[in-house]
Protein backbone atom coordinates (compact mmCIF):
# COMPACT_ATOMS: atom_id res chain seq x y z
CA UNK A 1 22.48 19.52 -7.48
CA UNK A 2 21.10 16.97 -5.18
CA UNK A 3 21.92 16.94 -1.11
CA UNK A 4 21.70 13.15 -0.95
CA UNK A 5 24.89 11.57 0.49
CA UNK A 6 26.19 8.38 -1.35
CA UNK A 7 27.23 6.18 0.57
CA UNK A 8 29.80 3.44 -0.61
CA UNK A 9 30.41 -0.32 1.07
CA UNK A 10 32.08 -2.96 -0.27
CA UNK A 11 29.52 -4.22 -2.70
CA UNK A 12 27.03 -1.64 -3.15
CA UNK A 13 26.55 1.88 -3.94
CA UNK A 14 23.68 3.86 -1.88
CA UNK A 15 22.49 6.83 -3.83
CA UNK A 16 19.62 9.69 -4.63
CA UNK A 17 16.47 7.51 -6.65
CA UNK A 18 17.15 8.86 -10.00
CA UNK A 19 13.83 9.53 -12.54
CA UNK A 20 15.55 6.84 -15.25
CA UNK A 21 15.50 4.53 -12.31
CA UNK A 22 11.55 4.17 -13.23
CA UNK A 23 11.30 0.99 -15.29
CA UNK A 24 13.59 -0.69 -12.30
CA UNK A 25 12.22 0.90 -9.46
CA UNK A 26 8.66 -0.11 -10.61
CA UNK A 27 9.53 -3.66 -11.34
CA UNK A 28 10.40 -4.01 -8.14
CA UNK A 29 7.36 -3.10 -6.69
CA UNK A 30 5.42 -4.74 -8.57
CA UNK A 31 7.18 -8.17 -7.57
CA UNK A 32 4.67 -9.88 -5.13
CA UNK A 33 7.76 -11.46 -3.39
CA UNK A 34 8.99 -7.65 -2.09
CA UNK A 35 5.56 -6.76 -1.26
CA UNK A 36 4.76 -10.03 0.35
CA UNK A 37 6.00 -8.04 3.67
CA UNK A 38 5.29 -4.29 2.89
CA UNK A 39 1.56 -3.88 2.37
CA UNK A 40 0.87 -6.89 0.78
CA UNK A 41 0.28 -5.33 -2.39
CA UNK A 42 2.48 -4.94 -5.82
CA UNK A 43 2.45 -0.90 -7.33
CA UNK A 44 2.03 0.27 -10.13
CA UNK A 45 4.42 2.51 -12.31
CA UNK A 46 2.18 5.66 -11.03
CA UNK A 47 2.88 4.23 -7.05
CA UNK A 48 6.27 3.61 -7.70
CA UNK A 49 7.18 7.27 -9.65
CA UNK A 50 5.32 8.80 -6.34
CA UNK A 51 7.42 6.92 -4.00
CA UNK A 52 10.44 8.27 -5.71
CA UNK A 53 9.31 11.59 -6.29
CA UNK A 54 8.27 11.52 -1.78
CA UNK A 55 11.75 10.19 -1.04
CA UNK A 56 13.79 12.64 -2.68
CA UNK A 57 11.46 15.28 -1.08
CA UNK A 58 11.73 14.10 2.26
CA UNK A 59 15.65 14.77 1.63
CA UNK A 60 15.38 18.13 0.70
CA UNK A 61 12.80 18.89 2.98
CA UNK A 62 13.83 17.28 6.06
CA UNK A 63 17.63 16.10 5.45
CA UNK A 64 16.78 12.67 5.56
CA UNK A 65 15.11 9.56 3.15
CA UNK A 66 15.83 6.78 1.59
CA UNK A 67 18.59 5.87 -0.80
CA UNK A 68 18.59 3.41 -4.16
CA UNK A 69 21.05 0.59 -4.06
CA UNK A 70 23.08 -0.60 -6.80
CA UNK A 71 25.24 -3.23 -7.13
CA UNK A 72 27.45 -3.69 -10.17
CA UNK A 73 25.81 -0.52 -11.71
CA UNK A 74 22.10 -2.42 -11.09
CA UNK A 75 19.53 -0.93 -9.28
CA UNK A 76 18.80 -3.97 -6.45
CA UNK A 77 16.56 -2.02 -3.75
CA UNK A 78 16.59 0.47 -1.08
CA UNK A 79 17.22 1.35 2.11
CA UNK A 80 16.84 4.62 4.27
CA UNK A 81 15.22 6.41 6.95
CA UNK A 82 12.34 8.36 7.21
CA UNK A 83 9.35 10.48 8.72
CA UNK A 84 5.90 9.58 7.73
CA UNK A 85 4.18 10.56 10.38
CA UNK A 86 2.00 6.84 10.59
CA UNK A 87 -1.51 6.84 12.99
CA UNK A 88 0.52 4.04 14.78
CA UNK A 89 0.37 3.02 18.49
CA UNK A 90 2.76 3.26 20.21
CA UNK A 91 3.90 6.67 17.91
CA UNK A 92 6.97 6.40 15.66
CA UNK A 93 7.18 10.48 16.27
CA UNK A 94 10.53 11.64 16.76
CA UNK A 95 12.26 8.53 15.50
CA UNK A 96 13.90 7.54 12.29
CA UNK A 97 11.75 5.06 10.55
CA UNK A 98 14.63 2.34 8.57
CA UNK A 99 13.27 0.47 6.34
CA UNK A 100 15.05 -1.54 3.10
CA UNK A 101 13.95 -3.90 0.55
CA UNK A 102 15.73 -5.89 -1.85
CA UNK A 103 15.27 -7.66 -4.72
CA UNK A 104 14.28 -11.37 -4.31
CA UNK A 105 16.84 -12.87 -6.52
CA UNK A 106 19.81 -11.71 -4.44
CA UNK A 107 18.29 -12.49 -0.68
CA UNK A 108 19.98 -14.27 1.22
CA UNK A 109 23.52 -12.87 -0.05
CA UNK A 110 23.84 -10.30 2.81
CA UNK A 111 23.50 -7.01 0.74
CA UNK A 112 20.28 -6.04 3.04
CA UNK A 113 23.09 -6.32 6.02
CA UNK A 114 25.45 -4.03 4.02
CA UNK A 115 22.95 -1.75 3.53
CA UNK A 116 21.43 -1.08 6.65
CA UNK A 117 25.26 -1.43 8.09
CA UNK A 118 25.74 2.07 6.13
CA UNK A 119 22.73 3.63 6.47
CA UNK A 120 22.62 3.41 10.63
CA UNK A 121 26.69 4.42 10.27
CA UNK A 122 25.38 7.72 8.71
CA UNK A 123 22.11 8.00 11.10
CA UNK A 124 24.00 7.76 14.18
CA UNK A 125 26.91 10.16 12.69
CA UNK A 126 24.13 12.64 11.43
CA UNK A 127 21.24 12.41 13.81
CA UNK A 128 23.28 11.01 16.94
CA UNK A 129 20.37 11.76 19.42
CA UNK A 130 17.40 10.76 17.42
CA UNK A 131 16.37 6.82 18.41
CA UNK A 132 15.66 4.57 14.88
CA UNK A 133 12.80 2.22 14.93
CA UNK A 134 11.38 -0.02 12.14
CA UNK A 135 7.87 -2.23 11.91
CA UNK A 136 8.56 -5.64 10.15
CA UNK A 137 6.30 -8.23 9.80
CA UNK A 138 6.18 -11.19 12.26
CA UNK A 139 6.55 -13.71 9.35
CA UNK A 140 9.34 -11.86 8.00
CA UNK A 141 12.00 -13.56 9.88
CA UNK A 142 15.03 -12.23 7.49
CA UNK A 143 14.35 -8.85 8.19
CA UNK A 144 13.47 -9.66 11.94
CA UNK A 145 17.19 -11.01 12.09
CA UNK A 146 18.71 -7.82 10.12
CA UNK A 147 16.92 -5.54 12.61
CA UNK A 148 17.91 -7.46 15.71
CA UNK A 149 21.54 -7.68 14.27
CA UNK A 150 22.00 -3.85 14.70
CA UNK A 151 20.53 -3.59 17.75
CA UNK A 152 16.90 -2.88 17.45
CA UNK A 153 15.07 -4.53 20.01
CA UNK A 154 10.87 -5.20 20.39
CA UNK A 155 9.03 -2.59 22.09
CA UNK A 156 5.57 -3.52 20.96
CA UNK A 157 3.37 -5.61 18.44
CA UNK A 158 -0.11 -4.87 17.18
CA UNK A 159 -1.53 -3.94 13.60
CA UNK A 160 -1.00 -0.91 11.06
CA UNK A 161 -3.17 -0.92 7.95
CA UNK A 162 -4.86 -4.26 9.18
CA UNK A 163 -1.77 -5.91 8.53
CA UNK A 164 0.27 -7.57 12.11
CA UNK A 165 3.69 -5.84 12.41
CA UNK A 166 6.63 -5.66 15.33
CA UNK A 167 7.44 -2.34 16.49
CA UNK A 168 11.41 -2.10 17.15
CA UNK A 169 13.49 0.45 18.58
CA UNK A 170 17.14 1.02 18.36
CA UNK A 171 19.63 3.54 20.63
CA UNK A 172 21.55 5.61 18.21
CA UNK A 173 24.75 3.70 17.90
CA UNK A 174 23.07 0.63 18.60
């Protein structure tokens, strides 16, 4: 019996990653377009079964992760929070880390909005004194405008993994 909330919006359906979500999940890490912004580098099937396998015990450890989104029954991305304890100046410690991703072919069509709508509406209703913050990529100007939509404002820029990023912070409740 899994602990993982779904969470339901208008389009999409945000729910525990699911070990028959492999062959998906792994496709879409290994698209260079969804990696283009997140480590610059597609996974393989073995990095992609570990990320699943991490997220669904960060939930049962710590009460918190990531969800898979589906739309129309198809797995499309995901979305969450989480605690991964990064060597990152300034620290992330004590914050929920969001993050999403989606799949390329449906960017631009606002389901990276819907998602990150319901994930911060459960955040701030389940962790209402814990700040959220989120690194995104200077060139990644879609997620940039996501973040900024729900409130998360710059606190700092510098690198993480060699790679430039933007360190934002967001007030629970926005």
């Amino acid at each position: 019996m899994s602990d993982v909330p779904v969470l339901s919006t208008q389009r999409l359906v945000l729910r525990e990653h699911r070990p028959e979500d492999l062959p998906s999940y792994a496709a879409l890490w290994a698209d260079p377009d969804v990696v283009r912004f997140i480590g610059g580098k597609p996974l393989d099937t073995e990095a992609a079964w570990g990320r699943i396998l991490r997220y669904r015990g960060m939930w049962a450890t710590l009460g918190f992760g990531f969800w898979a989104i589906e739309h129309e029954g198809r797995l499309i991305g995901e979305a969450g929070v989480q605690d991964v304890r990064r060597a990152i100046e300034p620290s992330l410690a004590g914050t929920l880390e969001c993050g999403w991703a989606i799949t390329p072919d449906l960017h631009g069509r606002g389901f990276a909005r819907e998602a990150v709508a319901a994930l911060l509406g459960w955040a701030d209703a389940n962790h209402p004194t814990r700040a959220q913050s989120a690194i995104i990529a200077p060139a990644n100007a879609a997620s940039i405008r996501v973040a900024t939509n729900f409130g998360f404002r710059e606190t700092a820029r510098g690198t993480y993994h060699d790679a430039e990023l933007i360190q934002f912070r967001r007030r629970p409740g926005g």
